[in-house]
Protein backbone atom coordinates (compact mmCIF):
# COMPACT_ATOMS: atom_id res chain seq x y z
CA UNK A 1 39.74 29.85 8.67
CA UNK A 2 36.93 29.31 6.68
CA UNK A 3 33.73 30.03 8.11
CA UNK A 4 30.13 28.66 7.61
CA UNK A 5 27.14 31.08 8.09
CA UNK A 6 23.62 30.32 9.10
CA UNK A 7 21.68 29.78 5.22
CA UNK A 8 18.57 31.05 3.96
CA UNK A 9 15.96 29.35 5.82
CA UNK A 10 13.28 29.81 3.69
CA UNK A 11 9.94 31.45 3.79
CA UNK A 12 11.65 34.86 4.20
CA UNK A 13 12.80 34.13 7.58
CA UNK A 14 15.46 36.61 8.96
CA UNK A 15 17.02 34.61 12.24
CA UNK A 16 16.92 31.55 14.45
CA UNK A 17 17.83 30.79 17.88
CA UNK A 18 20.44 28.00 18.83
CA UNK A 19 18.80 25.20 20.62
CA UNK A 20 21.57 22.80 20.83
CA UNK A 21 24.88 22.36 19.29
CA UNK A 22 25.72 18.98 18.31
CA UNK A 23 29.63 19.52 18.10
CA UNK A 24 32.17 21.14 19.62
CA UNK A 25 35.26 23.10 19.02
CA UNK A 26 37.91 20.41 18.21
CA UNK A 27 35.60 17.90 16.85
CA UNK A 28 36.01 16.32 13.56
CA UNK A 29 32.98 16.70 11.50
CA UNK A 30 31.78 15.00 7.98
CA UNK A 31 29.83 16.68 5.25
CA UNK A 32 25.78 16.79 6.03
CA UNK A 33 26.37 15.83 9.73
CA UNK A 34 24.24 18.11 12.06
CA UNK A 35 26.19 20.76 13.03
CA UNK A 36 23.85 22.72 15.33
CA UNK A 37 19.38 22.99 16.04
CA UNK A 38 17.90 25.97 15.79
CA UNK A 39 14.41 27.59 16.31
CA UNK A 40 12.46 29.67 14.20
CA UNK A 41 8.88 30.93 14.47
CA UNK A 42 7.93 28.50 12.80
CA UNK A 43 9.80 24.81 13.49
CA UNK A 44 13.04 23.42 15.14
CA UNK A 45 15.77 22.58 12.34
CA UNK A 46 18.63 20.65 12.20
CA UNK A 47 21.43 22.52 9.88
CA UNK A 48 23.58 20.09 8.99
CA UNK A 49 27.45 20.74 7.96
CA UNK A 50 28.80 21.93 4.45
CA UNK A 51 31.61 20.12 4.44
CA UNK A 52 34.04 17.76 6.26
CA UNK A 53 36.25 18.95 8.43
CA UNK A 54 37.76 20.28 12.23
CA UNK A 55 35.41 22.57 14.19
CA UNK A 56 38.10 25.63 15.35
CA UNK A 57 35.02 27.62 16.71
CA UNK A 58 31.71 27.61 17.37
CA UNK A 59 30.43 31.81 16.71
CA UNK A 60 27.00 31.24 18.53
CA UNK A 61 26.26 29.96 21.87
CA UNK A 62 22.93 28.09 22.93
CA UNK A 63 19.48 30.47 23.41
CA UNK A 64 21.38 33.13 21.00
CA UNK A 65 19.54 34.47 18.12
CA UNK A 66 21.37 34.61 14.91
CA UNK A 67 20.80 36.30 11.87
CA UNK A 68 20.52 34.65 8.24
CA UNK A 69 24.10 35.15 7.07
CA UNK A 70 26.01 35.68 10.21
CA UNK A 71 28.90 33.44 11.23
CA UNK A 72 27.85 29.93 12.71
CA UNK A 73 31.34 27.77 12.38
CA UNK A 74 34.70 28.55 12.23
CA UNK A 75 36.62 25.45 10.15
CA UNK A 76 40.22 25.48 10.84
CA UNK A 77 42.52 25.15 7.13
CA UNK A 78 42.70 22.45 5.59
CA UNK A 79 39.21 20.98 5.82
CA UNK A 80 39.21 17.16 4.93
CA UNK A 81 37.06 15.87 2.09
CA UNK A 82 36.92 12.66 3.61
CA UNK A 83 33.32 11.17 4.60
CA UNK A 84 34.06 8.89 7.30
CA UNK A 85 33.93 9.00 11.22
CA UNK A 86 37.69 10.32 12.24
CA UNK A 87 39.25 9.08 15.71
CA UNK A 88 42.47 11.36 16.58
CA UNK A 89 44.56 13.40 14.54
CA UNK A 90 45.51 12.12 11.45
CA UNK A 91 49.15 13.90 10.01
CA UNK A 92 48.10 14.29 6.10
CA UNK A 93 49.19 17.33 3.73
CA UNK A 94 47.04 20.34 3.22
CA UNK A 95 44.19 19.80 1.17
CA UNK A 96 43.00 22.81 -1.12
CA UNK A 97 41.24 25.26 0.86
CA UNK A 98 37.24 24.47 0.38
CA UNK A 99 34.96 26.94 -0.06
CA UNK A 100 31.93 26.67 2.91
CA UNK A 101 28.72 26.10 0.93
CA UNK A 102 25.43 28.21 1.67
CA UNK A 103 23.07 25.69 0.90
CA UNK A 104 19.36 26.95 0.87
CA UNK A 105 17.50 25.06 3.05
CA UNK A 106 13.80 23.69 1.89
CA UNK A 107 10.73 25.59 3.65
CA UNK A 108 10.11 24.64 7.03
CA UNK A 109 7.33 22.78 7.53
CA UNK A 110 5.26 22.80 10.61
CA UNK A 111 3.66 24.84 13.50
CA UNK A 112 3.56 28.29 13.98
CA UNK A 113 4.65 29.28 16.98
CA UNK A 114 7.54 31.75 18.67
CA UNK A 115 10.42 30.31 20.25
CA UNK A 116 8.81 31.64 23.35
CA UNK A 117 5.45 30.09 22.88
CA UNK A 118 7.52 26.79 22.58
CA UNK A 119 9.62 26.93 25.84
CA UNK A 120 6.46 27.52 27.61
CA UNK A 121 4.86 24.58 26.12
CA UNK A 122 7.83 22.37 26.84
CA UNK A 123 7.59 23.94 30.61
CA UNK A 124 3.99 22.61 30.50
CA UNK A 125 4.48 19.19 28.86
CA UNK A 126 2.04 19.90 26.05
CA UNK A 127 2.52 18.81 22.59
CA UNK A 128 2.11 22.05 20.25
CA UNK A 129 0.18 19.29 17.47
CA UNK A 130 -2.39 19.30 20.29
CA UNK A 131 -2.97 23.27 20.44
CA UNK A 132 -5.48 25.57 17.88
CA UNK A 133 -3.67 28.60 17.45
CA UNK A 134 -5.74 31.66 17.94
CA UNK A 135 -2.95 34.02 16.74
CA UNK A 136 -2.34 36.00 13.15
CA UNK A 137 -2.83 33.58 11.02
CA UNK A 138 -3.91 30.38 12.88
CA UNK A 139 0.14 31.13 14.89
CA UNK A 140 -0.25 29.17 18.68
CA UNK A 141 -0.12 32.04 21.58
CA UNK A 142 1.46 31.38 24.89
CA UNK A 143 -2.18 31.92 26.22
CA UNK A 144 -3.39 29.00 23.60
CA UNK A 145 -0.63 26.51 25.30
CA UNK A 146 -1.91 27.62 28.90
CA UNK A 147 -5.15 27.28 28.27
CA UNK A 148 -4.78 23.13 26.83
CA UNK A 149 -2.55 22.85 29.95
CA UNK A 150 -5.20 24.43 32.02
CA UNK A 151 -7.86 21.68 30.62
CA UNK A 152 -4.78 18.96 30.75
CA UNK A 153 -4.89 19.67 34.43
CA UNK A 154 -8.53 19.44 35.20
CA UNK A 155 -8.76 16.10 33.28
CA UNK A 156 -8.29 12.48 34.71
CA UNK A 157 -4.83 11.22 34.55
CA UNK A 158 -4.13 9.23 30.71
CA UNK A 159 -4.91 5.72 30.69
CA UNK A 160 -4.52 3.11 28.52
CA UNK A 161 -7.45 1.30 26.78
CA UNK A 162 -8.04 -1.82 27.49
CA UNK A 163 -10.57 -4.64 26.77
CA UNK A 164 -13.63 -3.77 24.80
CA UNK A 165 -12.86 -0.17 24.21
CA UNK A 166 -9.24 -0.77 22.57
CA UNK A 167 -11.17 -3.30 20.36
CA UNK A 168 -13.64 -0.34 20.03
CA UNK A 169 -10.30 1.92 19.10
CA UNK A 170 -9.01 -0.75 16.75
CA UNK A 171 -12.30 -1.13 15.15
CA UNK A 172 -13.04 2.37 14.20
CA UNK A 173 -9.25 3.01 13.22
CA UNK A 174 -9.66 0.43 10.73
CA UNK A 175 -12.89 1.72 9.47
CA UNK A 176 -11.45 5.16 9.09
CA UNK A 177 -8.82 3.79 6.78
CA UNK A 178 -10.56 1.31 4.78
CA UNK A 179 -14.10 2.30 4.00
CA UNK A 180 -15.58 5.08 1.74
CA UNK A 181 -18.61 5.93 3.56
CA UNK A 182 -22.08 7.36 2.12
CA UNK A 183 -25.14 8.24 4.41
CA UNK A 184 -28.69 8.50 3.10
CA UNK A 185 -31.77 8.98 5.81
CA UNK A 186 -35.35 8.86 5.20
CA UNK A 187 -38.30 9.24 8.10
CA UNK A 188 -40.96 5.96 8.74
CA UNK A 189 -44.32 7.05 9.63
CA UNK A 190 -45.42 4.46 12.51
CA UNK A 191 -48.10 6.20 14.20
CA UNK A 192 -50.25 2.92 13.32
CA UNK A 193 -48.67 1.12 14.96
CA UNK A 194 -49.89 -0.62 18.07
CA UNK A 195 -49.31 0.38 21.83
CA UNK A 196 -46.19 -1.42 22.99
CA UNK A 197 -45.20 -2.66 19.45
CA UNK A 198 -41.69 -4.24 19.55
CA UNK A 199 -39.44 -1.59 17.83
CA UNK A 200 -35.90 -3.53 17.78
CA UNK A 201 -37.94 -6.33 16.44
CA UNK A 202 -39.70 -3.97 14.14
CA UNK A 203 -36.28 -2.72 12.73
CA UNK A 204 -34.92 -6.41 12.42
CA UNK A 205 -37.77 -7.32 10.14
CA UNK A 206 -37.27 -3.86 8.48
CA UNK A 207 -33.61 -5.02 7.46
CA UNK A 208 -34.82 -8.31 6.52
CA UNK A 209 -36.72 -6.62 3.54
CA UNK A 210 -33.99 -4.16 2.91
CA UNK A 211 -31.76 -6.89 2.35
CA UNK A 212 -34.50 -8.23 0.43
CA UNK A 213 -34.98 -5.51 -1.61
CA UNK A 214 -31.16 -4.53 -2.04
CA UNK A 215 -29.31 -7.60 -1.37
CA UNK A 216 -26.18 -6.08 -2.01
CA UNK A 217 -26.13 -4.42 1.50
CA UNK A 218 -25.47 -7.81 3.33
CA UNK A 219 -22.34 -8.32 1.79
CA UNK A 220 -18.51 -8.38 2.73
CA UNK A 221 -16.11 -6.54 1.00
CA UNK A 222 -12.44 -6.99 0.80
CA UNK A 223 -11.00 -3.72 -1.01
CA UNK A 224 -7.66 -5.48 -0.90
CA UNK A 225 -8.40 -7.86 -3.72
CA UNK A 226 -11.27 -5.75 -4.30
CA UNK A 227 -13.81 -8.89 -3.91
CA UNK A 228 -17.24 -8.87 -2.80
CA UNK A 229 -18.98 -11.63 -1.34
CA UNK A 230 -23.01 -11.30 -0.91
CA UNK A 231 -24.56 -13.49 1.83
CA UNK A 232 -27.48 -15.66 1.91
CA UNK A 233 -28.29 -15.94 5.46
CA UNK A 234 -28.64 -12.07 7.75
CA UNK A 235 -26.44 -12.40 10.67
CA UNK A 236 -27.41 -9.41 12.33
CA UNK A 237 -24.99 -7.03 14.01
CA UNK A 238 -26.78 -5.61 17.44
CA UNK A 239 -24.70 -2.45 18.46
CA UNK A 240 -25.07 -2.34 22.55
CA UNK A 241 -23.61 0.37 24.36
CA UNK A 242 -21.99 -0.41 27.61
CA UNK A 243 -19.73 1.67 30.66
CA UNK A 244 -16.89 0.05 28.82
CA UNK A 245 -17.33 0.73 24.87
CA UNK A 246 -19.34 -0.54 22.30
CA UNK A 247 -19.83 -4.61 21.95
CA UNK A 248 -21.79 -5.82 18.65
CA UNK A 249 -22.94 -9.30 18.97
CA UNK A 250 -24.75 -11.47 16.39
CA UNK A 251 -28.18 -12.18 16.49
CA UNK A 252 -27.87 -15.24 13.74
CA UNK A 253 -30.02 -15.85 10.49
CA UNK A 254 -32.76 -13.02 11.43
CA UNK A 255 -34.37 -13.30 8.20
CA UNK A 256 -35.78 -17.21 9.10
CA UNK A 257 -36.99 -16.01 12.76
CA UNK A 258 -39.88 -15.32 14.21
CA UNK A 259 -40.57 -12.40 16.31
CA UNK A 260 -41.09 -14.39 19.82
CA UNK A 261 -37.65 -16.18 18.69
CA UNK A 262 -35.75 -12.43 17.51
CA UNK A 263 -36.83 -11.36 20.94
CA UNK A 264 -35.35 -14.48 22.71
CA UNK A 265 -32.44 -13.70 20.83
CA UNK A 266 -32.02 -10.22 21.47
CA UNK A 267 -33.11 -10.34 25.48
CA UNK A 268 -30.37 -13.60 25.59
CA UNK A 269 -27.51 -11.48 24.17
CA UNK A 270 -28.43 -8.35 26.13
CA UNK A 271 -27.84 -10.53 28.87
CA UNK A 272 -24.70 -11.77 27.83
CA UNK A 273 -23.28 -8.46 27.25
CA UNK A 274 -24.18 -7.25 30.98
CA UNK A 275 -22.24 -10.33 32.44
CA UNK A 276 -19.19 -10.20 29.87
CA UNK A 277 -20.38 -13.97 28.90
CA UNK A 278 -20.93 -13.17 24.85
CA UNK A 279 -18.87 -16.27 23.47
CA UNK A 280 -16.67 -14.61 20.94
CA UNK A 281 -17.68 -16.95 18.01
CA UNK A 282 -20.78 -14.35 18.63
CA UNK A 283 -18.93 -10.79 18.23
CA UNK A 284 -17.48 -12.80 14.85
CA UNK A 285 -19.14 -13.00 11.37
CA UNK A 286 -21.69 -10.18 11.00
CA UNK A 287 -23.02 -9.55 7.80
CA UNK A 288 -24.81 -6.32 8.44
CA UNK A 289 -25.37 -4.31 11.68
CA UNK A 290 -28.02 -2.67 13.31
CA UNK A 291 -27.83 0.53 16.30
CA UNK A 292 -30.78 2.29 17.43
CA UNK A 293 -29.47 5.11 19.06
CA UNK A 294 -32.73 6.76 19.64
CA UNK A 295 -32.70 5.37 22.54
CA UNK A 296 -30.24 7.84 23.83
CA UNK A 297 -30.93 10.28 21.93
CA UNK A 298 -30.10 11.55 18.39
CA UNK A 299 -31.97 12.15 14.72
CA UNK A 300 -29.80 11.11 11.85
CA UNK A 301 -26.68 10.01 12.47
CA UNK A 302 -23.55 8.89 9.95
CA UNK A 303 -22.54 5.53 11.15
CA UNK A 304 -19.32 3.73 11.45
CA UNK A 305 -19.53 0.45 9.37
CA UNK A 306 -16.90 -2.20 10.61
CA UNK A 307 -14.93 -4.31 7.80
CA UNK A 308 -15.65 -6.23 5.76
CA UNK A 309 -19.28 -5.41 6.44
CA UNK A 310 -20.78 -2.94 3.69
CA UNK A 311 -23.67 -1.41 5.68
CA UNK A 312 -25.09 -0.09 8.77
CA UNK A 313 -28.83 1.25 10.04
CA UNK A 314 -29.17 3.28 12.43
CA UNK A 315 -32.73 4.09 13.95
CA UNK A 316 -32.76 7.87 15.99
CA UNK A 317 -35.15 9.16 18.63
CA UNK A 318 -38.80 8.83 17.37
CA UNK A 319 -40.85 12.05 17.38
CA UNK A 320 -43.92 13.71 16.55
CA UNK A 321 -44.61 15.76 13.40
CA UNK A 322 -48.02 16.95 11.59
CA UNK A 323 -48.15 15.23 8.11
CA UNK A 324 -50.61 15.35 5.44
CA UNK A 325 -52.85 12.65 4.83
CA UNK A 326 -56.25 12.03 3.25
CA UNK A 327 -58.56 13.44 5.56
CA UNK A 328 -55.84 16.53 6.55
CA UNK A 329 -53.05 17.08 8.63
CA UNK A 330 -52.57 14.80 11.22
CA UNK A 331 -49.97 14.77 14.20
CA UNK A 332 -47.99 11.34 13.68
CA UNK A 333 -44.94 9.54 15.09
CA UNK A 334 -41.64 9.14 12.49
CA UNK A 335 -38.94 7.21 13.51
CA UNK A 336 -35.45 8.78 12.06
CA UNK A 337 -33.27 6.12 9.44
CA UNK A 338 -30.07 6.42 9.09
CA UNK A 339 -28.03 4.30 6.30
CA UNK A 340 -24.29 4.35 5.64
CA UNK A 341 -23.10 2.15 3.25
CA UNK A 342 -19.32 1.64 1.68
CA UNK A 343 -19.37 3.48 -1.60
CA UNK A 344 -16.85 1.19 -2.86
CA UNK A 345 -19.03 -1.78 -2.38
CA UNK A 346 -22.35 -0.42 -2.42
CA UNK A 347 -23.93 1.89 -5.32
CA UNK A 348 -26.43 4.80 -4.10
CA UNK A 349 -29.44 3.32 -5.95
CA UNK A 350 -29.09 -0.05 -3.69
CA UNK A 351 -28.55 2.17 -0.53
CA UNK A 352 -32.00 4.00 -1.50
CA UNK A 353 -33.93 0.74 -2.46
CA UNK A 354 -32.64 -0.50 0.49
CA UNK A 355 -33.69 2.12 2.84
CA UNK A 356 -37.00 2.61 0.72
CA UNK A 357 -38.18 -1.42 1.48
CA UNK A 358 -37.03 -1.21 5.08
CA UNK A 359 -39.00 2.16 5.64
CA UNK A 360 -42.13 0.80 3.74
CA UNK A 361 -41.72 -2.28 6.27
CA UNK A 362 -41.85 -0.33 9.39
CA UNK A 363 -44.57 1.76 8.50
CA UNK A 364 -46.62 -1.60 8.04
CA UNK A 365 -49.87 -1.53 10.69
CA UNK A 366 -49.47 -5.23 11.46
């Protein structure tokens, strides 16, 4: 007999416990075929076989712990040194007797938590990625899996996106793995302005002489071929939050509108939105994008820009401060700006011209 003990499985661990065997006694086995799982505080492992052969025993049955070192398989004599699948006994003479290898397994990588800790999670259906371990060293706690499974519970039942929030999904993935964001902010001063002054109209203009200003901001970038392309025309982006996700259609060529016709625009697409009518050459084609999410609340925010676009504004929830001025302090209204821009595309001195011309615009009287 020649028999095969559990290896070293790294980071100074001194046992496992069987999980599953993958063979039996009797069965033929090849070199590096699993041989057995087992669980140690830290992962679940596959060790895998030292050598080709016939299983005589197996030394450990399943939810038994075993030490590093102590007997796993039994190979009857004459282990084969063949690599291929064997069907039935084949009559061959005696090969040399092998050896069993020890092979050191690499350190386990993973999640730390006790075999214990991960029957109860598998009792509960949660996923230990899910869980923050409170435990010695960040380790997940039975009380850790409860408690997820606890919230699991009181939550609706999973559903799958559909409609405008998968785009939503999609969208934002895509950001998150394309763009290199930067964020600068900067506070208008509008308390001149007058009583029932237009502020998404006021914040359309303000872009217009951003991307005056910094015309590299209304731009697409494609970081595949690592091309920019700078636009002539502002199709404007309007973020509008709905029950269902976020839709962005296009208010078109802002910068050659007046403010009756940007607030025909923006009223006509609101509308759209509310009945699901937005053609979809509209959600297509924005150059730059606009969300003033002061309007639910919020100060500065860092924005998600949406490929191939380069920039986004974002306008928070006005509010009243005391700033200095000629004749003394005076209590005025600031409206929050928020800028992110692609860093890839965009440099931080045309982000700050940018959001310098576009504040200077809003905090114009007339």
């Amino acid at each position: 007999m020649k028999t095969f003990r559990l290896p070293d499985l790294g980071e100074g661990l001194q046992d496992a416990e069987i999980v599953s065997w993958h063979v039996a006694a009797g069965d033929h086995v090849v070199a590096d075929q699993p041989l057995v799982s087992v669980e140690t505080d830290k992962a679940v492992i596959e060790v895998p076989s030292p050598q080709s052969g016939r299983i005589e025993r197996l030394c450990a049955g399943k939810g038994e712990r075993v030490k590093v070192g102590a007997s796993l398989v039994e190979f009857a004599e004459g282990a084969r040194a063949d690599t291929g699948a064997i069907v039935g006994e084949l009559t061959e003479p005696a090969a040399a007797p092998v050896e069993a290898k020890q092979p050191t397994l690499p350190p386990v990588p993973g999640l730390r938590a006790a075999p214990a800790v991960r029957r109860r999670a598998r009792e509960l259906s949660v996923e230990l990625a899910d869980v923050a371990g409170t435990g010695p060293g960040g380790a997940i706690t039975i009380e850790d899996v409860e408690k997820l499974a606890r919230i699991a519970a009181a939550a609706t039942p999973e559903e799958e996106l559909k409609g405008v929030r998968r785009a939503m999904a999609a969208n934002m993935a895509r950001s998150g793995a394309q763009i290199v964001p930067a964020t600068v902010v900067d506070d208008a001063d509008i308390g001149g302005w007058e009583k029932g002054e237009d502020l998404t109209v006021r914040l359309v203009r303000a872009i217009v002489a951003g991307c005056g200003a910094s015309p590299a901001l209304n731009a697409w970038y494609d970081g595949g071929r690592m091309t920019r392309r700078l636009h002539a025309t502002i199709d404007l982006g309007l973020a509008v939050d709905t029950g269902d996700g976020l839709i962005v259609p296009v208010l078109r060529d802002v910068g050659h509108r007046d403010a009756a016709s940007l607030r025909r625009g923006i009223d006509a697409l609101k509308a759209d939105v509310r009945a699901r009518t937005v053609p979809l050459a509209e959600l297509r084609g924005q150059t730059i994008t606009l969300s003033n999410f002061g309007m639910f609340g919020g100060r500065y925010a860092a924005l998600v820009i949406v490929p191939p676009q380069v920039a986004i504004l974002g306008a928070g929830m006005a509010r009243s401060v005391i700033l200095p001025k000629k004749d003394g302090p005076q209590v005025r209204r600031v409206l929050p700006l928020s800028l992110t821009f692609d860093h890839r595309a965009v440099t931080g001195g045309e982000a700050a011209r940018f959001l310098q011309a576009a504040r200077q615009d809003l905090e114009r009287e007339t």
